[in-house]
C-alpha atoms as a PDB file:
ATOM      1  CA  UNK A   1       0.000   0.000   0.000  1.00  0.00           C
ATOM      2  CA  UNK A   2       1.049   3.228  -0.833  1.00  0.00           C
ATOM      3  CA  UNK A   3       1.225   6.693   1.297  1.00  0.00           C
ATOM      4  CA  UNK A   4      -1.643   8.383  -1.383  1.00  0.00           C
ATOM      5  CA  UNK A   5      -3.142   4.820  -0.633  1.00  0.00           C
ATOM      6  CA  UNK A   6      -2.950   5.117   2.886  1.00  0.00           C
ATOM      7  CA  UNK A   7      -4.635   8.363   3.206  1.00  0.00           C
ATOM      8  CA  UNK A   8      -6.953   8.054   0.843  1.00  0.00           C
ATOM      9  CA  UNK A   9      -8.472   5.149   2.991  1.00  0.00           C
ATOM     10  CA  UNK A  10      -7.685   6.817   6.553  1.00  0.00           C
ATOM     11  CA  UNK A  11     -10.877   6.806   8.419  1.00  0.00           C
ATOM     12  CA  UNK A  12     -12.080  10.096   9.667  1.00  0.00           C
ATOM     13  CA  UNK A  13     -11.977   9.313  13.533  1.00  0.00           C
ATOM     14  CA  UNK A  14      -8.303   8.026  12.872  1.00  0.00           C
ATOM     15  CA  UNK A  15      -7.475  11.408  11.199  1.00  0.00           C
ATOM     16  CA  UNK A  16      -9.329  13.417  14.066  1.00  0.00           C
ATOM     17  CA  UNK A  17      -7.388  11.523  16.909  1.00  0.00           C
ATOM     18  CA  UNK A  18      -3.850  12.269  14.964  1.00  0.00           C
ATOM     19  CA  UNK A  19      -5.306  16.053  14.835  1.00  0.00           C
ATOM     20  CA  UNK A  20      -6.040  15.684  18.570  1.00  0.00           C
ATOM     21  CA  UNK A  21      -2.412  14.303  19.816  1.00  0.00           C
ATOM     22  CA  UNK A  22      -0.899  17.168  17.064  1.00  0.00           C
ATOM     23  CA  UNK A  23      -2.457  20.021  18.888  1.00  0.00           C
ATOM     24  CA  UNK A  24      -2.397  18.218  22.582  1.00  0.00           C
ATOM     25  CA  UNK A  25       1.209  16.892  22.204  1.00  0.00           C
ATOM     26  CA  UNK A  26       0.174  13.382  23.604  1.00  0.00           C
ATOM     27  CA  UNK A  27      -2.285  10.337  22.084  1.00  0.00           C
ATOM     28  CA  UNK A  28      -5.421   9.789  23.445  1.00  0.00           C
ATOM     29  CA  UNK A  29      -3.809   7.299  26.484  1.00  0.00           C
ATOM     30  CA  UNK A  30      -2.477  10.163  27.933  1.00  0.00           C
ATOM     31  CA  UNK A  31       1.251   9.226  26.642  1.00  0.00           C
ATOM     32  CA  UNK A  32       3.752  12.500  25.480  1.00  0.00           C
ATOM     33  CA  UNK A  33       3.775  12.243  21.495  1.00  0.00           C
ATOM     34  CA  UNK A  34       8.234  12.777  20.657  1.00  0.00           C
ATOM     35  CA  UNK A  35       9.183  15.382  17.998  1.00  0.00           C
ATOM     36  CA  UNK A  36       9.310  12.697  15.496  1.00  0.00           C
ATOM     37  CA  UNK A  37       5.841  11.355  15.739  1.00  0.00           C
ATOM     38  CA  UNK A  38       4.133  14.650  15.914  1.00  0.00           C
ATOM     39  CA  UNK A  39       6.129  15.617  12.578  1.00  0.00           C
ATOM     40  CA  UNK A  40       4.911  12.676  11.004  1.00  0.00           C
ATOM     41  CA  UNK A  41       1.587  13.530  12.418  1.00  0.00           C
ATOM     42  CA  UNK A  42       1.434  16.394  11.194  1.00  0.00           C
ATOM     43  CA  UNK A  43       2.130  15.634   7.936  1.00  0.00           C
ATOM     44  CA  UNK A  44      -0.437  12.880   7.167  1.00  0.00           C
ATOM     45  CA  UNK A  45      -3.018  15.654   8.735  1.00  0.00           C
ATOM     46  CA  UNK A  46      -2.175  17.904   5.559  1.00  0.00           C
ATOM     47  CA  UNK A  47      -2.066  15.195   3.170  1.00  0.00           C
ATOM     48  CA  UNK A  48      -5.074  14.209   4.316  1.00  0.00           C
ATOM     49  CA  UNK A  49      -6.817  17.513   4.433  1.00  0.00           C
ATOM     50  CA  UNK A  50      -5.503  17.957   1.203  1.00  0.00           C
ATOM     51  CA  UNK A  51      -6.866  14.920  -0.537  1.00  0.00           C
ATOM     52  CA  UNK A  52     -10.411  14.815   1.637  1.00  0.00           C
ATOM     53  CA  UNK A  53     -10.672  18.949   0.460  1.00  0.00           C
ATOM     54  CA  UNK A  54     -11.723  20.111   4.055  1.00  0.00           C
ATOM     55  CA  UNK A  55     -12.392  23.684   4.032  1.00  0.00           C
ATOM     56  CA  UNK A  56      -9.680  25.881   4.211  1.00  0.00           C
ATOM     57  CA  UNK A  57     -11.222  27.293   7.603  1.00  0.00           C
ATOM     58  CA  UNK A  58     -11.215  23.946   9.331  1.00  0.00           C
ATOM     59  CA  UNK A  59      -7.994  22.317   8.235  1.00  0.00           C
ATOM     60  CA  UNK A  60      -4.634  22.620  10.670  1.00  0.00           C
ATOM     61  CA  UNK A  61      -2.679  25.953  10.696  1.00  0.00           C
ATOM     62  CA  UNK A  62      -5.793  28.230   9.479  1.00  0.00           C
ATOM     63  CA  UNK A  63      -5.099  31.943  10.316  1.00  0.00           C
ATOM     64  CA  UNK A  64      -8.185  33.636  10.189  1.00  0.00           C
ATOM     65  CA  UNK A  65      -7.079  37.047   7.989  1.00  0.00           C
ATOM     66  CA  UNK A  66      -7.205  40.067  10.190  1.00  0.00           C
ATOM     67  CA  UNK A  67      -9.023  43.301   9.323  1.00  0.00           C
ATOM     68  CA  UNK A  68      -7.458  46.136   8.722  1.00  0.00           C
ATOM     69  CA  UNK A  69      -8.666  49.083  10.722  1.00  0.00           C
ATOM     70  CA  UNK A  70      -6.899  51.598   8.234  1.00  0.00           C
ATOM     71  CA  UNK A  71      -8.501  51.168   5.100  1.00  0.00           C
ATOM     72  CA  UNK A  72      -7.499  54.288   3.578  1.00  0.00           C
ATOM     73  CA  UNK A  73      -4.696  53.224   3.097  1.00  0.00           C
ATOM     74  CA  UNK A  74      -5.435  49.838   0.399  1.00  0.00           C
ATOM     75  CA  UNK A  75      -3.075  47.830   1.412  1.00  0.00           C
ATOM     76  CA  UNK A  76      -4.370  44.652   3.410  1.00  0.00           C
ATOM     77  CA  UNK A  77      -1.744  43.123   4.597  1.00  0.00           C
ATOM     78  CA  UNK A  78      -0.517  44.199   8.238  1.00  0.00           C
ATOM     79  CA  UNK A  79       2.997  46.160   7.570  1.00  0.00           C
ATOM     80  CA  UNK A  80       3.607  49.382   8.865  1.00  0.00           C
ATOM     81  CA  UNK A  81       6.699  52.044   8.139  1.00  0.00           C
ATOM     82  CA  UNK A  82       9.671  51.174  10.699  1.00  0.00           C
ATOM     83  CA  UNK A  83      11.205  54.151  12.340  1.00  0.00           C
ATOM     84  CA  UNK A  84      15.090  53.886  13.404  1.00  0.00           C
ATOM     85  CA  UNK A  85      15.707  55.755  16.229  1.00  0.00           C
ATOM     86  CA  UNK A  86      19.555  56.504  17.089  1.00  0.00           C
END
């Protein structure tokens, strides 16, 4: 079986407890998750959100966009001028 495979068949409560011990740092036993299984985690999360097309508002990492309260200006990102001060 391949990895595409693999996620493509991933059951949704599977995917929702590896969500779970990603944001909690530990599985569902209680039991620290290392570095290494969070990363890897983590990763079949995106795949999977990816191939299953969750919204973009639900899937891991979202930043809601912030809005600007100085829309004179058009710009809507959130830089500012940086003043050096000596």
């Amino acid at each position: 079986m391949t990895y595409d495979e693999l996620i493509e068949r991933l059951d949704p409560a599977v995917y929702a407890s590896l969500k779970r011990a990603v944001e909690l740092g530990k599985w569902p036993d209680g039991r620290r998750i290392s570095d290494e299984q969070k990363a890897i985690c983590l990763e079949a999360v995106i795949y999977y959100e990816n191939r299953h097309d969750i919204p973009e508002q639900e899937r891991v990492g979202y930043i809601e966009p912030k809005k600007r309260a100085d829309s004179k200006t058009g710009r809507d990102d959130d830089t500012s001028p940086v003043r050096i001060l000596n």
